[in-house]
Protein backbone atom coordinates (compact mmCIF):
# COMPACT_ATOMS: atom_id res chain seq x y z
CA UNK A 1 1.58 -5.92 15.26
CA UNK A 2 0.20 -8.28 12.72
CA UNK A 3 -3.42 -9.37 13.30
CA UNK A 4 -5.76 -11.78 11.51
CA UNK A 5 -7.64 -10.67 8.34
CA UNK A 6 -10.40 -8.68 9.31
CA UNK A 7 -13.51 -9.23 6.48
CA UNK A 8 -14.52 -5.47 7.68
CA UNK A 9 -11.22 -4.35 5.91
CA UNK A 10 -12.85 -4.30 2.40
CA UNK A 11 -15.51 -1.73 4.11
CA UNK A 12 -12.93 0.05 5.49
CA UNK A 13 -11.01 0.99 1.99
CA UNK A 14 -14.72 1.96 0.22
CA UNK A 15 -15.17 4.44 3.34
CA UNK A 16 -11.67 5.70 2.94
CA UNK A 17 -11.99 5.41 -0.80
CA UNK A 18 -15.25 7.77 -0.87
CA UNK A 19 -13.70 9.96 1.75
CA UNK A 20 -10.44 10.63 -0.33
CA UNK A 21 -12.86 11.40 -3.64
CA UNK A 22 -14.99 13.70 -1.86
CA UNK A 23 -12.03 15.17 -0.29
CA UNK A 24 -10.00 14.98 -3.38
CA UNK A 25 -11.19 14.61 -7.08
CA UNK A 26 -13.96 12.68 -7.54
CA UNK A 27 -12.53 11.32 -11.16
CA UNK A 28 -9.56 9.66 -9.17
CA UNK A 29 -9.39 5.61 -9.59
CA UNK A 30 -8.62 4.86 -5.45
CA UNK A 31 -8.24 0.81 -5.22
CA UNK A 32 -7.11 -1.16 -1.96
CA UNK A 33 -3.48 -2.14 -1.97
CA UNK A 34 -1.23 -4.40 0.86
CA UNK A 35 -1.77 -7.28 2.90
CA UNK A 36 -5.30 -5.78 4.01
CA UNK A 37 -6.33 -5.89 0.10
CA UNK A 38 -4.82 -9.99 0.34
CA UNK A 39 -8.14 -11.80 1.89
CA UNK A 40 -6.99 -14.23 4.66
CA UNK A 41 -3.83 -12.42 4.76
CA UNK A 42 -2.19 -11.60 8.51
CA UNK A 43 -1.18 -7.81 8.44
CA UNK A 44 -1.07 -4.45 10.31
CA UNK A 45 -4.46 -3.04 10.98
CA UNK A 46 -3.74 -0.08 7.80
CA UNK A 47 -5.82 -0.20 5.16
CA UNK A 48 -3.69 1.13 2.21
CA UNK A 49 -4.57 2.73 -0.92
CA UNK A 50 -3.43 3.67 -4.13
CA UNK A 51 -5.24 6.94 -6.15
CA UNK A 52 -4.60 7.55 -9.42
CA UNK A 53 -4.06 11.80 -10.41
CA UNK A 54 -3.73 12.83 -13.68
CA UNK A 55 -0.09 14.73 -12.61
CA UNK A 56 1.88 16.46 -9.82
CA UNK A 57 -0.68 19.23 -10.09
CA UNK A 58 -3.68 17.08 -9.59
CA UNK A 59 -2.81 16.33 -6.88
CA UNK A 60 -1.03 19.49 -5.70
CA UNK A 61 -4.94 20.92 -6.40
CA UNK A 62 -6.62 18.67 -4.03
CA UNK A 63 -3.90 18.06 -1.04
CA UNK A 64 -5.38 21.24 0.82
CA UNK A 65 -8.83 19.63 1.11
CA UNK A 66 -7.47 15.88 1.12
CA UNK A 67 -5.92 17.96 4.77
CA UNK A 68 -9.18 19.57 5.82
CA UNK A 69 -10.81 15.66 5.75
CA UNK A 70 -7.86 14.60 8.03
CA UNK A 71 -5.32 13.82 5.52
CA UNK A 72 -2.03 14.78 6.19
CA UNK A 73 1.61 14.21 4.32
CA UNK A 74 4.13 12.20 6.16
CA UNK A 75 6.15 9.34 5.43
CA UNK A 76 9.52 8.27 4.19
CA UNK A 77 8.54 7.73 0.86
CA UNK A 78 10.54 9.86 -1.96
CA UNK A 79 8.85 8.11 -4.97
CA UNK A 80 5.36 9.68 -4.94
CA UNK A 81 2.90 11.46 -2.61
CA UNK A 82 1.90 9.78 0.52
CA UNK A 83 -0.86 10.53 2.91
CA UNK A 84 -1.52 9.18 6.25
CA UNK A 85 -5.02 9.00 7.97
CA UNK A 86 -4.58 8.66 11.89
CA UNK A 87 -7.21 8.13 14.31
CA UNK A 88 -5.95 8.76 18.55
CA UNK A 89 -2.48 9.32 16.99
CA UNK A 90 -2.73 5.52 15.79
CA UNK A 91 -2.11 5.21 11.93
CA UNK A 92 -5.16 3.49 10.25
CA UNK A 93 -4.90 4.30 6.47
CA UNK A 94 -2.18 5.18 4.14
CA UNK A 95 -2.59 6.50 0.69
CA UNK A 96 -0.12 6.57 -2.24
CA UNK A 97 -0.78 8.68 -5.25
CA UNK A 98 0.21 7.81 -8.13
CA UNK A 99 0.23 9.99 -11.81
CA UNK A 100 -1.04 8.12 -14.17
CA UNK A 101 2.10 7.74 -16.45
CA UNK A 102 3.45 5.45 -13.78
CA UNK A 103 -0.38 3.52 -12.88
CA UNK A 104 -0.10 0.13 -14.36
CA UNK A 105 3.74 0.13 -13.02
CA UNK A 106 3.15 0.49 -9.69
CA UNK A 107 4.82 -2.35 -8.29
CA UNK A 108 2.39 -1.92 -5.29
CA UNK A 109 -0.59 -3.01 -7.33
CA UNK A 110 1.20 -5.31 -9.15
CA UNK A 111 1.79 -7.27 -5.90
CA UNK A 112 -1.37 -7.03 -4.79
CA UNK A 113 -2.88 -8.34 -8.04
CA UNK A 114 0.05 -11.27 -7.96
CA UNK A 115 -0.26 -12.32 -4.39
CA UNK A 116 -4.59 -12.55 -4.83
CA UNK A 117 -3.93 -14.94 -7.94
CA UNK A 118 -1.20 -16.95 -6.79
CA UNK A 119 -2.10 -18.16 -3.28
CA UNK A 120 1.39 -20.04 -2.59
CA UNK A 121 3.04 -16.53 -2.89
CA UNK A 122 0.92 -15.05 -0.33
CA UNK A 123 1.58 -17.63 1.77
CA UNK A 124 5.16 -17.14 1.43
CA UNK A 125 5.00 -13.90 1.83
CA UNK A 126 2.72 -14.08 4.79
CA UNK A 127 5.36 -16.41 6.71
CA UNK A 128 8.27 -13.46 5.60
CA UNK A 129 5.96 -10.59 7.33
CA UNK A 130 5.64 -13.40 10.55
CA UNK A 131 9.44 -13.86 10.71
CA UNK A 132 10.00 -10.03 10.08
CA UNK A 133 7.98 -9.39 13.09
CA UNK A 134 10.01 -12.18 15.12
CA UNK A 135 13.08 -10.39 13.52
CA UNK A 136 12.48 -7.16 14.44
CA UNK A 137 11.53 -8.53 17.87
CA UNK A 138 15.08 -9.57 18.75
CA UNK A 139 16.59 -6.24 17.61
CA UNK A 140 17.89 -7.43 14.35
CA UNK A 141 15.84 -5.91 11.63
CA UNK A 142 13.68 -3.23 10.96
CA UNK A 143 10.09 -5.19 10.22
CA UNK A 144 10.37 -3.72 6.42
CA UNK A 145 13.98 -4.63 6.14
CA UNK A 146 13.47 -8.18 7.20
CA UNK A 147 10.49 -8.53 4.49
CA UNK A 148 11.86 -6.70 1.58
CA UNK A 149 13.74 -10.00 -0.22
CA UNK A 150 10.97 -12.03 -0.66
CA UNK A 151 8.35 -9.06 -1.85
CA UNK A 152 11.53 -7.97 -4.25
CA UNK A 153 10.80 -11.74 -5.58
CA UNK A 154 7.75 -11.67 -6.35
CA UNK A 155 7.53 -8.47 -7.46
CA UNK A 156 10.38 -9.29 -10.06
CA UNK A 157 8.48 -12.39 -10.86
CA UNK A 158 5.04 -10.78 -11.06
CA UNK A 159 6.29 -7.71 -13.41
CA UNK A 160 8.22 -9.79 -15.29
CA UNK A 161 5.38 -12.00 -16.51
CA UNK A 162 3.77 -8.52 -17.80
CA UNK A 163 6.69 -7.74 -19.88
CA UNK A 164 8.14 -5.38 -17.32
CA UNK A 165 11.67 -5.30 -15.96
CA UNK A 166 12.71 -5.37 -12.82
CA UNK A 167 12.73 -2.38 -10.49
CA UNK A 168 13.43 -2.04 -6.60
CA UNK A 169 10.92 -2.30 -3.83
CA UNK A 170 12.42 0.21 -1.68
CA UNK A 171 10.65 3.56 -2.22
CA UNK A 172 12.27 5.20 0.74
């Protein structure tokens, strides 16, 4: 489940990056997000992404086309738009859109941003996704489940030292 960072996984967002633009809107801000944006980091082969619309509509606009490149909608999310890229039936990308009222909130790039300048989190963190993976093993967690505490943490920690209260992780 969890592998060793990859150094192609940078490559892998700009592909998926410049895919989702052409597909999409070529204005849209796409950066890499999760443990594959987190260099050394142990994670799931999915590069993940987060694209900034303007609104519902931009992205309402695009989502036929985003489909056409291999796009398609699916996941448990309820908070914003998610599309999943698949490859052999094997997930290999995930993108989150976000409107850009609710950009510099996104507690996903907040994380990411946190965990990249504070190395002793993302070691923490990496040991939570290990023992979520052991936990999950054994029957007694889902793998998300097991790692939410310790990302709600940080992520309180991390938005709080931009002036931003606290909100919950789960988005599902």
């Amino acid at each position: 489940m969890l592998v060793s960072y990859d150094p192609e996984w940078p490559e892998q967002f700009e592909a998926f990056a410049a895919e989702i633009r052409r597909a999409g809107n070529a204005a849209w801000i796409v950066e890499h997000i999760g443990s594959t944006a987190i260099p050394g980091m142990r994670a799931k082969p999915v590069i993940d992404l987060a694209v900034r619309v303007e609104d519902a509509d931009d992205f309402a606009a695009h989502r036929q086309g985003l489909g056409a490149a291999g796009w398609r909608q699916g996941s448990a999310v309820r908070t914003h738009p998610v599309m999943i890229r698949e490859s052999d039936g094997i997930r290999i990308a995930i993108a989150h859109f976000f409107v850009a009222a609710e950009w510099d909130a996104a507690h996903q790039r907040i994380l990411r941003d946190w965990l990249r300048a504070h190395p002793e989190d993302a070691d923490r963190y990496s040991h939570a996704k290990c023992d979520a993976v052991a936990a999950e093993a054994r029957g007694r967690s889902t793998y998300n489940a097991a790692k939410s505490p310790v990302i709600q943490e940080i992520v309180d920690r991390a938005r709080a030292s931009r002036g931003l209260p606290a909100v919950p992780i789960s988005d599902k």
